[in-house]
PDB file of N, CA and C in Angstrom:
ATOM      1  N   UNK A   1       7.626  11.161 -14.834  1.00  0.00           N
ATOM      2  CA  UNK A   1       6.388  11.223 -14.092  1.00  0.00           C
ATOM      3  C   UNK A   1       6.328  12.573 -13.390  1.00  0.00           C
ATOM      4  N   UNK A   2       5.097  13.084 -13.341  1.00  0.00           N
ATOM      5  CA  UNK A   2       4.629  14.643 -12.980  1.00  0.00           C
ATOM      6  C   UNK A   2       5.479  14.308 -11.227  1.00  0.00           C
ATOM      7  N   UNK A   3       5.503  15.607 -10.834  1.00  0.00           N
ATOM      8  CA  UNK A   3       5.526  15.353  -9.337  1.00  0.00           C
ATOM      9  C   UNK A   3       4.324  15.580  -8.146  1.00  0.00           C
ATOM     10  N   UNK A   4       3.042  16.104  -9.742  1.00  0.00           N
ATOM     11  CA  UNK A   4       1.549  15.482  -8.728  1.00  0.00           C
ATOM     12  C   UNK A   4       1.308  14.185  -9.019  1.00  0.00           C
ATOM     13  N   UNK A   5       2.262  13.265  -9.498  1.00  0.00           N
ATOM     14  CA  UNK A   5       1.569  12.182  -9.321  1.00  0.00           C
ATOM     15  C   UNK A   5       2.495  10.858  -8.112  1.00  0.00           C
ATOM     16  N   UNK A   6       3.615  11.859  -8.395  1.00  0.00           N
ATOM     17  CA  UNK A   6       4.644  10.888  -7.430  1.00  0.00           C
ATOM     18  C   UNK A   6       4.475  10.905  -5.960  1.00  0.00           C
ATOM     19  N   UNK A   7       3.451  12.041  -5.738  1.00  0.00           N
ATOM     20  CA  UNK A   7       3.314  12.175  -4.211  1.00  0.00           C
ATOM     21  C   UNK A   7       2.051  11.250  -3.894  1.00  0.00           C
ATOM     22  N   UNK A   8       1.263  11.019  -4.360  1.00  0.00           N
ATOM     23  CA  UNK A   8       0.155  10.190  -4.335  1.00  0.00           C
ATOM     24  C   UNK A   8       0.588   8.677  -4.114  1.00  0.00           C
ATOM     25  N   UNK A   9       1.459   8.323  -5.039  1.00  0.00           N
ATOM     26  CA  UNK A   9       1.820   7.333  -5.221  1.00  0.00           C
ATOM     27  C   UNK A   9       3.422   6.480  -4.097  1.00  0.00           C
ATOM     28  N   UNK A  10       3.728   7.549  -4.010  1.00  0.00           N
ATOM     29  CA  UNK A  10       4.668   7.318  -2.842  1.00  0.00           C
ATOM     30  C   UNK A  10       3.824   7.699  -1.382  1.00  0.00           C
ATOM     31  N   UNK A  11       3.163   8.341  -1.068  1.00  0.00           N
ATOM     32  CA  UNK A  11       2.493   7.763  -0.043  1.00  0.00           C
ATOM     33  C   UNK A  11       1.746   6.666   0.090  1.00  0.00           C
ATOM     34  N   UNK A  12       1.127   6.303  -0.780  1.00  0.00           N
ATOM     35  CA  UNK A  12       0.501   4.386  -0.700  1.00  0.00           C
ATOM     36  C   UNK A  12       1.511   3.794  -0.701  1.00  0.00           C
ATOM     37  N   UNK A  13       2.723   3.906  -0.907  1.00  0.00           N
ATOM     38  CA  UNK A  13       4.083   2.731  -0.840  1.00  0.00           C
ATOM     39  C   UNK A  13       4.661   3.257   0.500  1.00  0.00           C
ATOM     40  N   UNK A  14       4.666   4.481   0.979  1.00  0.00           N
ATOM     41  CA  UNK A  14       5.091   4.735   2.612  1.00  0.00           C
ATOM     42  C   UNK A  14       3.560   3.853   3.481  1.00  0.00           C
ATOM     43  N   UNK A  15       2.861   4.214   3.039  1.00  0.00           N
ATOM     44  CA  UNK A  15       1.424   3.524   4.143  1.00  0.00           C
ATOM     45  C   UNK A  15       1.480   1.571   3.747  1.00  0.00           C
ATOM     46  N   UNK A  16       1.866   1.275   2.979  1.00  0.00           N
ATOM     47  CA  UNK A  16       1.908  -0.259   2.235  1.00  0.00           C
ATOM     48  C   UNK A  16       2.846  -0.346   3.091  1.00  0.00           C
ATOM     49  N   UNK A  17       4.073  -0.148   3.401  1.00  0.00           N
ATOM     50  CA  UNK A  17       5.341  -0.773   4.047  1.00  0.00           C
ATOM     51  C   UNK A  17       4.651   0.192   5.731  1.00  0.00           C
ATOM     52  N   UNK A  18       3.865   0.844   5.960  1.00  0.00           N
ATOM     53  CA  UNK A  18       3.845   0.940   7.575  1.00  0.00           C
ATOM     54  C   UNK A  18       2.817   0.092   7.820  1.00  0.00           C
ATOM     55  N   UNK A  19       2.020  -0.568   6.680  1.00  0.00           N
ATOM     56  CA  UNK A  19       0.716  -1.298   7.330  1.00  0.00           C
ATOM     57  C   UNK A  19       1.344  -2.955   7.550  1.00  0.00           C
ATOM     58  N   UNK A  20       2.566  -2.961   6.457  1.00  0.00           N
ATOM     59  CA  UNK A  20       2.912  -4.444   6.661  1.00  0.00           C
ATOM     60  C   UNK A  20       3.726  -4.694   7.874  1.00  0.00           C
ATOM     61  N   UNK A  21       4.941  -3.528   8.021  1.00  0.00           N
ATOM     62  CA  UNK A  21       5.496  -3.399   9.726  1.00  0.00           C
ATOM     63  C   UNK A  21       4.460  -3.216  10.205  1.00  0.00           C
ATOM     64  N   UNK A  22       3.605  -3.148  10.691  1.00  0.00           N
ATOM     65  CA  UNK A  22       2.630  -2.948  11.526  1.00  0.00           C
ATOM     66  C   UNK A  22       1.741  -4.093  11.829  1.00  0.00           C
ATOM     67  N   UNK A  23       1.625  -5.132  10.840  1.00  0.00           N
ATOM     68  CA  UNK A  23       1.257  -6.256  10.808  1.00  0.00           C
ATOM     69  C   UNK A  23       2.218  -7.463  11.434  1.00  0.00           C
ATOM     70  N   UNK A  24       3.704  -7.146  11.332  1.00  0.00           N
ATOM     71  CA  UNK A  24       4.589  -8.239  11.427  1.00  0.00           C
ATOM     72  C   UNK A  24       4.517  -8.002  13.208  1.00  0.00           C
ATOM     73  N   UNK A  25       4.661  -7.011  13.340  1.00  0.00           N
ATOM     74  CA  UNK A  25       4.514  -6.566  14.695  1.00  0.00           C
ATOM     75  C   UNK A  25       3.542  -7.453  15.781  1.00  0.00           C
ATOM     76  N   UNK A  26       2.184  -6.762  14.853  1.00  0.00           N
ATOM     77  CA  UNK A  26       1.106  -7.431  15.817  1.00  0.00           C
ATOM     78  C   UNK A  26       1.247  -9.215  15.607  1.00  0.00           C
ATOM     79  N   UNK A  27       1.505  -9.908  14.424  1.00  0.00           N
ATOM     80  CA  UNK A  27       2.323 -11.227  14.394  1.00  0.00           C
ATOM     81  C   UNK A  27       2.763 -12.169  15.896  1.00  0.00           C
ATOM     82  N   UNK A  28       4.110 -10.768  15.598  1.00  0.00           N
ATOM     83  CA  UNK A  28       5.622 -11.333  16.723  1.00  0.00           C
ATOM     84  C   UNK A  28       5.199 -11.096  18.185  1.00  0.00           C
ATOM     85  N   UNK A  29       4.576  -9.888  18.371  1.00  0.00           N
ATOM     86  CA  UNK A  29       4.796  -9.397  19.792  1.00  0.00           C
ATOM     87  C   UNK A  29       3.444  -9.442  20.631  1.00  0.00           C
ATOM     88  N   UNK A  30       2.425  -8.941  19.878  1.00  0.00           N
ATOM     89  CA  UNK A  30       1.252  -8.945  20.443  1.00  0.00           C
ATOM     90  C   UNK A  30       0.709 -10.101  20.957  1.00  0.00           C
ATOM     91  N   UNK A  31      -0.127 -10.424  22.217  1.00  0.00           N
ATOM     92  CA  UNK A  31      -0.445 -11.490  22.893  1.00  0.00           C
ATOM     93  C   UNK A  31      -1.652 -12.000  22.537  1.00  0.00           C
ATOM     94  N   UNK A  32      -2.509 -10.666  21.419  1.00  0.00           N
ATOM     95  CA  UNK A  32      -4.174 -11.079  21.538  1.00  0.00           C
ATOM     96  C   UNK A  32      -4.644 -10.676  22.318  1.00  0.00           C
ATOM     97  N   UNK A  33      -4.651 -10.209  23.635  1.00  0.00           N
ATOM     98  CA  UNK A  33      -5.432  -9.549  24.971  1.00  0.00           C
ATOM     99  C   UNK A  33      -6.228  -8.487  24.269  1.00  0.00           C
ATOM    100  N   UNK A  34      -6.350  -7.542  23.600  1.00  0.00           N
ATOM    101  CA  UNK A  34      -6.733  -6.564  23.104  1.00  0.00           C
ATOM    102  C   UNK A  34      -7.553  -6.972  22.092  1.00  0.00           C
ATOM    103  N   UNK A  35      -7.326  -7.362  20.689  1.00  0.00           N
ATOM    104  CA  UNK A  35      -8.254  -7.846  19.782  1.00  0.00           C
ATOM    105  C   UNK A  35      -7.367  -9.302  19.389  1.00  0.00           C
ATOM    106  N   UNK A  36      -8.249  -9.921  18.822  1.00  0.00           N
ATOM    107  CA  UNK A  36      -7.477 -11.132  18.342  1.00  0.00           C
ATOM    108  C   UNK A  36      -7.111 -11.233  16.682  1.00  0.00           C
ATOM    109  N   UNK A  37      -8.058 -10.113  16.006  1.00  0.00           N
ATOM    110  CA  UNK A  37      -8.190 -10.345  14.938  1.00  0.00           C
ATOM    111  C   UNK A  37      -7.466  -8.622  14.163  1.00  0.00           C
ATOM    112  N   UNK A  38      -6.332  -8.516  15.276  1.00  0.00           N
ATOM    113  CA  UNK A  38      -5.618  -7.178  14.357  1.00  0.00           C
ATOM    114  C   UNK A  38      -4.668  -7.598  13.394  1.00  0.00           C
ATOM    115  N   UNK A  39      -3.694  -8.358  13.540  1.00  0.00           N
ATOM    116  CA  UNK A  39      -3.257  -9.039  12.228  1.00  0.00           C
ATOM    117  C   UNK A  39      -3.601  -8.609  11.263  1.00  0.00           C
ATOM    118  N   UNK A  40      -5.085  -9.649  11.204  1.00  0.00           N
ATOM    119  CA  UNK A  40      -5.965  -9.662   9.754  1.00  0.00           C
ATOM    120  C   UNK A  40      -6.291  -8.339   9.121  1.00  0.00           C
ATOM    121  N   UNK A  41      -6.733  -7.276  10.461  1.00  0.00           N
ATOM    122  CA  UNK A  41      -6.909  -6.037   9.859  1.00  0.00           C
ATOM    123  C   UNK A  41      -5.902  -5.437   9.387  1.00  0.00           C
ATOM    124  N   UNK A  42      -5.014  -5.423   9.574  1.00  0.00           N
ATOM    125  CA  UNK A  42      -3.238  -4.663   9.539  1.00  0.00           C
ATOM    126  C   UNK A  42      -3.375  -5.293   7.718  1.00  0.00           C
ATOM    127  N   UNK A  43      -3.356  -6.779   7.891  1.00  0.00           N
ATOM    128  CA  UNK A  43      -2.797  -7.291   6.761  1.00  0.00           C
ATOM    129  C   UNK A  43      -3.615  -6.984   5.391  1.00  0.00           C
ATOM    130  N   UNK A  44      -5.310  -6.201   5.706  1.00  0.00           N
ATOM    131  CA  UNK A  44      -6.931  -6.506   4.918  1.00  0.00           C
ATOM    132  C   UNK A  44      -6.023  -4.903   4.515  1.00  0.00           C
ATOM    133  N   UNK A  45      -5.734  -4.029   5.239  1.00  0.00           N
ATOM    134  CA  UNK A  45      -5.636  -2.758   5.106  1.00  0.00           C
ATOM    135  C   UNK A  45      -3.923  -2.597   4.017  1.00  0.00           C
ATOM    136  N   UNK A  46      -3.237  -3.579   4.227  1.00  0.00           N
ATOM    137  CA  UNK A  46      -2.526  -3.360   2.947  1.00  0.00           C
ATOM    138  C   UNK A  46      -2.611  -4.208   2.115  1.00  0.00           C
ATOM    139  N   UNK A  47      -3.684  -5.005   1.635  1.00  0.00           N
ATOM    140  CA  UNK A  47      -3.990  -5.532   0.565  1.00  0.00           C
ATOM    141  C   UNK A  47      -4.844  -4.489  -0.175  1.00  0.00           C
ATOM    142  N   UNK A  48      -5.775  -3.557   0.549  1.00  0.00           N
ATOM    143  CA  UNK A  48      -6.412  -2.398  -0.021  1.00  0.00           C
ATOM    144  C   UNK A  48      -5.768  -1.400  -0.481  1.00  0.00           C
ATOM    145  N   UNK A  49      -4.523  -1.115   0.244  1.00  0.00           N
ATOM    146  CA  UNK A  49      -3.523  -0.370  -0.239  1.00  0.00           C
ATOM    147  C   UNK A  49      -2.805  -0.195  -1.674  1.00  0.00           C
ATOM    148  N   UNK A  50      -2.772  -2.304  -1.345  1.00  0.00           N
ATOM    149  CA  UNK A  50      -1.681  -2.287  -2.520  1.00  0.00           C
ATOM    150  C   UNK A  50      -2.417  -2.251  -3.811  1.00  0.00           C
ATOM    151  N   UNK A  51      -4.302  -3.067  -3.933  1.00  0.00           N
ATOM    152  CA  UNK A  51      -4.813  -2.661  -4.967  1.00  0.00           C
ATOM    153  C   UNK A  51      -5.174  -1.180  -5.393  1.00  0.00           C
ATOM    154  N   UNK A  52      -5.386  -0.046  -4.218  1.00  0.00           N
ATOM    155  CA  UNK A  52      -5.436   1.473  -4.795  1.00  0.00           C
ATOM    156  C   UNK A  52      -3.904   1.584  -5.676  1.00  0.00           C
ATOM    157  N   UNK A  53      -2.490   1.049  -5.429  1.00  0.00           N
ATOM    158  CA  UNK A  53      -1.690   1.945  -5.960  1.00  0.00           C
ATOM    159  C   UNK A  53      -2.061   1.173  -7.252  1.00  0.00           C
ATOM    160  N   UNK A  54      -2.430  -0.434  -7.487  1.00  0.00           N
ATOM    161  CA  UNK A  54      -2.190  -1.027  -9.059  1.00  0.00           C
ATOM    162  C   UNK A  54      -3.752   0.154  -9.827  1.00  0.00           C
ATOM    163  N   UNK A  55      -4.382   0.280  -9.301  1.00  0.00           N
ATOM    164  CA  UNK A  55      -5.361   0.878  -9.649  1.00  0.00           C
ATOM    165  C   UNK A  55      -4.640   2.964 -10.244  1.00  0.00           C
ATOM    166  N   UNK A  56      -4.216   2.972  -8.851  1.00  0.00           N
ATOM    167  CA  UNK A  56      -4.003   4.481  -9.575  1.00  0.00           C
ATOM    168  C   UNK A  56      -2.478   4.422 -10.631  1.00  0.00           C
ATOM    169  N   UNK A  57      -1.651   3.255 -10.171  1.00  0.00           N
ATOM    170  CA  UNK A  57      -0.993   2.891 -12.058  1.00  0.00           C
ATOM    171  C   UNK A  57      -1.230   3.229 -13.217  1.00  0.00           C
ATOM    172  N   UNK A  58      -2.830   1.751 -13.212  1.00  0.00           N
ATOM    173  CA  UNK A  58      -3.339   1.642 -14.324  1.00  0.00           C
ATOM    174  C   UNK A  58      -3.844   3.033 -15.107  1.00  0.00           C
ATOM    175  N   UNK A  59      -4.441   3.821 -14.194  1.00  0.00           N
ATOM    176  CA  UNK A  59      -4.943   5.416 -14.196  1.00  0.00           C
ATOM    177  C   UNK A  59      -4.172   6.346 -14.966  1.00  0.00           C
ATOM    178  N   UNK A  60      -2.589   6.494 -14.336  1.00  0.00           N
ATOM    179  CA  UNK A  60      -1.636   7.406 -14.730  1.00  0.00           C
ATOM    180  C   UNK A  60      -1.150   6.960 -16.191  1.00  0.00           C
ATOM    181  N   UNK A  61      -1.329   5.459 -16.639  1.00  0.00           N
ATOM    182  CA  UNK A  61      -1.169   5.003 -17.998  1.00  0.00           C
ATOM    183  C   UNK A  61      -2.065   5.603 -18.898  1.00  0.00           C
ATOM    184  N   UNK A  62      -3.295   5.237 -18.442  1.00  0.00           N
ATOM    185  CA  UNK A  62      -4.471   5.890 -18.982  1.00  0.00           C
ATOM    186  C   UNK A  62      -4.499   7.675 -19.620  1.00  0.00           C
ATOM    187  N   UNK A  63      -4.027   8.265 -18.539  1.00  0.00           N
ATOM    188  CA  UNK A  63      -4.409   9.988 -19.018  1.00  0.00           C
ATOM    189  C   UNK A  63      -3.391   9.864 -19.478  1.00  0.00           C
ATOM    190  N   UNK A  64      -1.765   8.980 -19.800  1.00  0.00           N
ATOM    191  CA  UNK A  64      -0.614   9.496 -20.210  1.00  0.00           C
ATOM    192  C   UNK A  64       0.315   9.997 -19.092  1.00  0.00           C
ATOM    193  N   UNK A  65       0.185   9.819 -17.941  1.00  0.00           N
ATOM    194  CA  UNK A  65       1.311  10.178 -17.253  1.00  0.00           C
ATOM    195  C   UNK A  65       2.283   9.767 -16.843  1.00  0.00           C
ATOM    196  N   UNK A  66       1.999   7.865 -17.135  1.00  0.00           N
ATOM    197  CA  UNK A  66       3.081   6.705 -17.495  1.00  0.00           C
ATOM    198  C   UNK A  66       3.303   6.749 -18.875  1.00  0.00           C
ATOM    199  N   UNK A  67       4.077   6.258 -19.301  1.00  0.00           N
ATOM    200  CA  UNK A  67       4.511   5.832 -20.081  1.00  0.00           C
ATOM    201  C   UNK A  67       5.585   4.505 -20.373  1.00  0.00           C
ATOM    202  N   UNK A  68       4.937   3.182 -21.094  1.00  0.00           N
ATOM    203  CA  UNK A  68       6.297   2.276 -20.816  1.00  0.00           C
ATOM    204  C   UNK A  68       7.421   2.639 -21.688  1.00  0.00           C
ATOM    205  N   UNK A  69       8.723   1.965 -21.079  1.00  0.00           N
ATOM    206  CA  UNK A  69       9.996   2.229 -21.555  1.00  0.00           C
ATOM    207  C   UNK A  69      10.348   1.365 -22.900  1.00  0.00           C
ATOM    208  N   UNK A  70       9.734   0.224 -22.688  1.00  0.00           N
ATOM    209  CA  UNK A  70      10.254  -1.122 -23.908  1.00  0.00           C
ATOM    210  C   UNK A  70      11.231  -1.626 -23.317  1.00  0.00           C
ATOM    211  N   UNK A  71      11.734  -1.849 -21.964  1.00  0.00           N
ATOM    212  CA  UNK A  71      12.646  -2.184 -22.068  1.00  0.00           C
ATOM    213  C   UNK A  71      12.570  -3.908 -21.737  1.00  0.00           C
TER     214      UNK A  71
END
């Protein structure tokens, strides 16, 4: 894989794992005083995440910049 495509793609997997810590967080610790409904956003924002990376996947298969292994 190119290394313009690994940077794209490893930042949606660094932002996917800070949106889900970021979610477990507001979970465990947060009281609700502030919003009640950050959770949901934390959790809406890496479900969007995680469909951009299956999306820019499917993409890098597409022009050829994946390739499967067979294995």
């Amino acid at each position: 894989m190119e290394l313009i495509y690994k940077i794209p793609v490893l930042l949606v997997l660094g932002f996917i794992v800070f949106s889900l810590g970021q979610g477990m967080y507001y979970l465990a610790k947060d009281d609700g005083d502030v919003d009640k409904t950050r959770v949901v956003k934390a959790l809406t924002v890496r479900i969007v995440l995680s469909l951009t990376l299956f999306l820019l996947l499917i993409f890098g298969y597409f022009i050829g910049v994946l390739q499967p292994t067979g294995m």
